[in-house]
Protein backbone atom coordinates (compact mmCIF):
# COMPACT_ATOMS: atom_id res chain seq x y z
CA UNK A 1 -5.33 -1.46 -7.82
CA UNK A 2 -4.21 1.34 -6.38
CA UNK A 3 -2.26 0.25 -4.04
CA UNK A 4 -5.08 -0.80 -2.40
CA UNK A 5 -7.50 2.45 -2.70
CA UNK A 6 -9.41 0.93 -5.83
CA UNK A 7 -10.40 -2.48 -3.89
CA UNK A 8 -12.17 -0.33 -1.53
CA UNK A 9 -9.72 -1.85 1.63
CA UNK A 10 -8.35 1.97 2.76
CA UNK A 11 -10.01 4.29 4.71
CA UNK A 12 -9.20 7.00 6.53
CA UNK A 13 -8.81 5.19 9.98
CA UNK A 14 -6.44 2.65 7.98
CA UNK A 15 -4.48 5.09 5.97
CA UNK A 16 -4.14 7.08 9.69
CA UNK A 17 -2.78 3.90 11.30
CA UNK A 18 -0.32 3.32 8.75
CA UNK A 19 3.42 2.82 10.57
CA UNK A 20 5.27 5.90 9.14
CA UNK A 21 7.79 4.10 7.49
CA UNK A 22 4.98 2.95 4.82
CA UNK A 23 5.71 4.35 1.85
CA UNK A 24 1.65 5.19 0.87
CA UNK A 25 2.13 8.10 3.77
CA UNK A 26 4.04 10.02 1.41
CA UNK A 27 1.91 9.44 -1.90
CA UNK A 28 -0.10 11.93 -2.65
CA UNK A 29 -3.03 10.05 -3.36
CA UNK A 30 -2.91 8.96 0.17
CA UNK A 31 -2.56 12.56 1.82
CA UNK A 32 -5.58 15.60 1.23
CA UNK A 33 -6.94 17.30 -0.96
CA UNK A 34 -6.20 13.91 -3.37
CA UNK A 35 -7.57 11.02 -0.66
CA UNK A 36 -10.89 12.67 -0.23
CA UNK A 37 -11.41 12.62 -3.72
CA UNK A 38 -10.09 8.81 -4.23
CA UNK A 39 -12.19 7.58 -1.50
CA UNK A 40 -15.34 9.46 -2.99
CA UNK A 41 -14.34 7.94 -6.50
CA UNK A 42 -14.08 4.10 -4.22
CA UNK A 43 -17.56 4.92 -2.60
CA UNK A 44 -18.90 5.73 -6.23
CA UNK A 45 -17.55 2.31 -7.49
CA UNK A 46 -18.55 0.54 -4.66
CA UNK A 47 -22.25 1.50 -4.94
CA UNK A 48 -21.93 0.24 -8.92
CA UNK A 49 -20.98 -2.69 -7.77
CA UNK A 50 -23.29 -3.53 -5.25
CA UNK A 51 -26.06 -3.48 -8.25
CA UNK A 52 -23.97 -6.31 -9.63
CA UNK A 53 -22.54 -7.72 -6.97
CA UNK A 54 -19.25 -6.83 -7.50
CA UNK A 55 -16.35 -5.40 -5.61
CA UNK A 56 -15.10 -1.72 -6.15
CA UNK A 57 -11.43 -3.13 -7.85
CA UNK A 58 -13.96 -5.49 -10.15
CA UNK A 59 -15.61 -2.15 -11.54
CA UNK A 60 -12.43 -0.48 -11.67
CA UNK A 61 -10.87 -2.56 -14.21
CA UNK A 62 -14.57 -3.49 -16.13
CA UNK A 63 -14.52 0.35 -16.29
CA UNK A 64 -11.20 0.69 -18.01
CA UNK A 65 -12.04 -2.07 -20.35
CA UNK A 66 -15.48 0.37 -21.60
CA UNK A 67 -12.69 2.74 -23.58
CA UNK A 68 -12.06 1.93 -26.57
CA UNK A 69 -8.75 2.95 -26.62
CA UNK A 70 -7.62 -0.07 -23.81
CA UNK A 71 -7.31 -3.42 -25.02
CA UNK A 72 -6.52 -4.98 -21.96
CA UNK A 73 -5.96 -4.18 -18.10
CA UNK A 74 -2.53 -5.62 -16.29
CA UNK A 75 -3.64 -5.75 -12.99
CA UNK A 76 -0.77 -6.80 -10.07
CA UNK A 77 -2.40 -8.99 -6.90
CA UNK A 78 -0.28 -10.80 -3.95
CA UNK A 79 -2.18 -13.61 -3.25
CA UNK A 80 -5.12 -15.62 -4.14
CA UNK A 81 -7.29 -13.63 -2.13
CA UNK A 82 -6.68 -10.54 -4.29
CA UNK A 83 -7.21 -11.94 -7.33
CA UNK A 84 -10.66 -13.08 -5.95
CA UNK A 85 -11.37 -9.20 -5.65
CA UNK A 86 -10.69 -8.50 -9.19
CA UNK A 87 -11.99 -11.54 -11.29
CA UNK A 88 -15.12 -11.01 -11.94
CA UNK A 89 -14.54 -8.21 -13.48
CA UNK A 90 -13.68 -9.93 -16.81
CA UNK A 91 -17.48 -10.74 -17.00
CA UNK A 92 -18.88 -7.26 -15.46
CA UNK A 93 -20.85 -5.66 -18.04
CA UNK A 94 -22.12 -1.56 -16.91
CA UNK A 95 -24.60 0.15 -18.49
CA UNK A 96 -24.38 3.18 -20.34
CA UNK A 97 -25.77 4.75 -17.13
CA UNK A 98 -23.37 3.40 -14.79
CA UNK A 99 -20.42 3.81 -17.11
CA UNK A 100 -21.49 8.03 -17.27
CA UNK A 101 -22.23 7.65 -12.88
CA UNK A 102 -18.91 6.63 -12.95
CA UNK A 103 -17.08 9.23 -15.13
CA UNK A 104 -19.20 11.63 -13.93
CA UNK A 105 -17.09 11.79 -10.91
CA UNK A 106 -13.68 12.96 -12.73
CA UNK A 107 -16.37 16.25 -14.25
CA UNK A 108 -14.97 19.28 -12.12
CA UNK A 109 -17.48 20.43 -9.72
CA UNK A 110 -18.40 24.42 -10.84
CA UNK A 111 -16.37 27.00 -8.82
């Protein structure tokens, strides 16, 4: 999930408060220009899945399992708790329009 940026847990206060030693301070989707752009994507799934009450990791992975070219999502959680986060996405159905709000976001924005 991201190492947590798809289940909508990171934000920039968290990422910032990170001890230095974590290894998600040297990712690059956890430094700029990338983390303003993942936590716009999160925001984006988060407000899908508020019309379905969902979580962000939930719309993720229903999401992935729209193309047609994935037959199944392997998705690694810690604990019970996590996998309560991503469950429901097995039954998550999206729209045609929330499927394009969605990949609308990964269209480049015109120079």
């Amino acid at each position: 999930m991201g190492s947590g940026l798809l289940i909508g847990a990171m934000t920039r206060e968290r990422i910032a408060a990170m001890p230095e030693d974590d290894w998600r301070k040297r990712n690059p989707n956890f430094q700029e220009p990338l983390l303003s752009g993942n936590l716009r994507l999160v925001e984006r799934l988060l407000w899908v899945g508020q019309r379905h009450g969902a979580s962000p990791g939930e719309v993720a992975i229903a999401w992935t399992l729209t193309n047609p070219a994935v037959t199944g999502a392997i998705v690694g959680v810690r604990s019970a708790q996590q996998a309560q986060g991503v469950v429901g996405a097995a039954n998550l159905d999206l729209t045609q329009d929330e499927i394009a709000e969605i990949e609308d976001y990964f269209v480049p924005e015109a120079a």
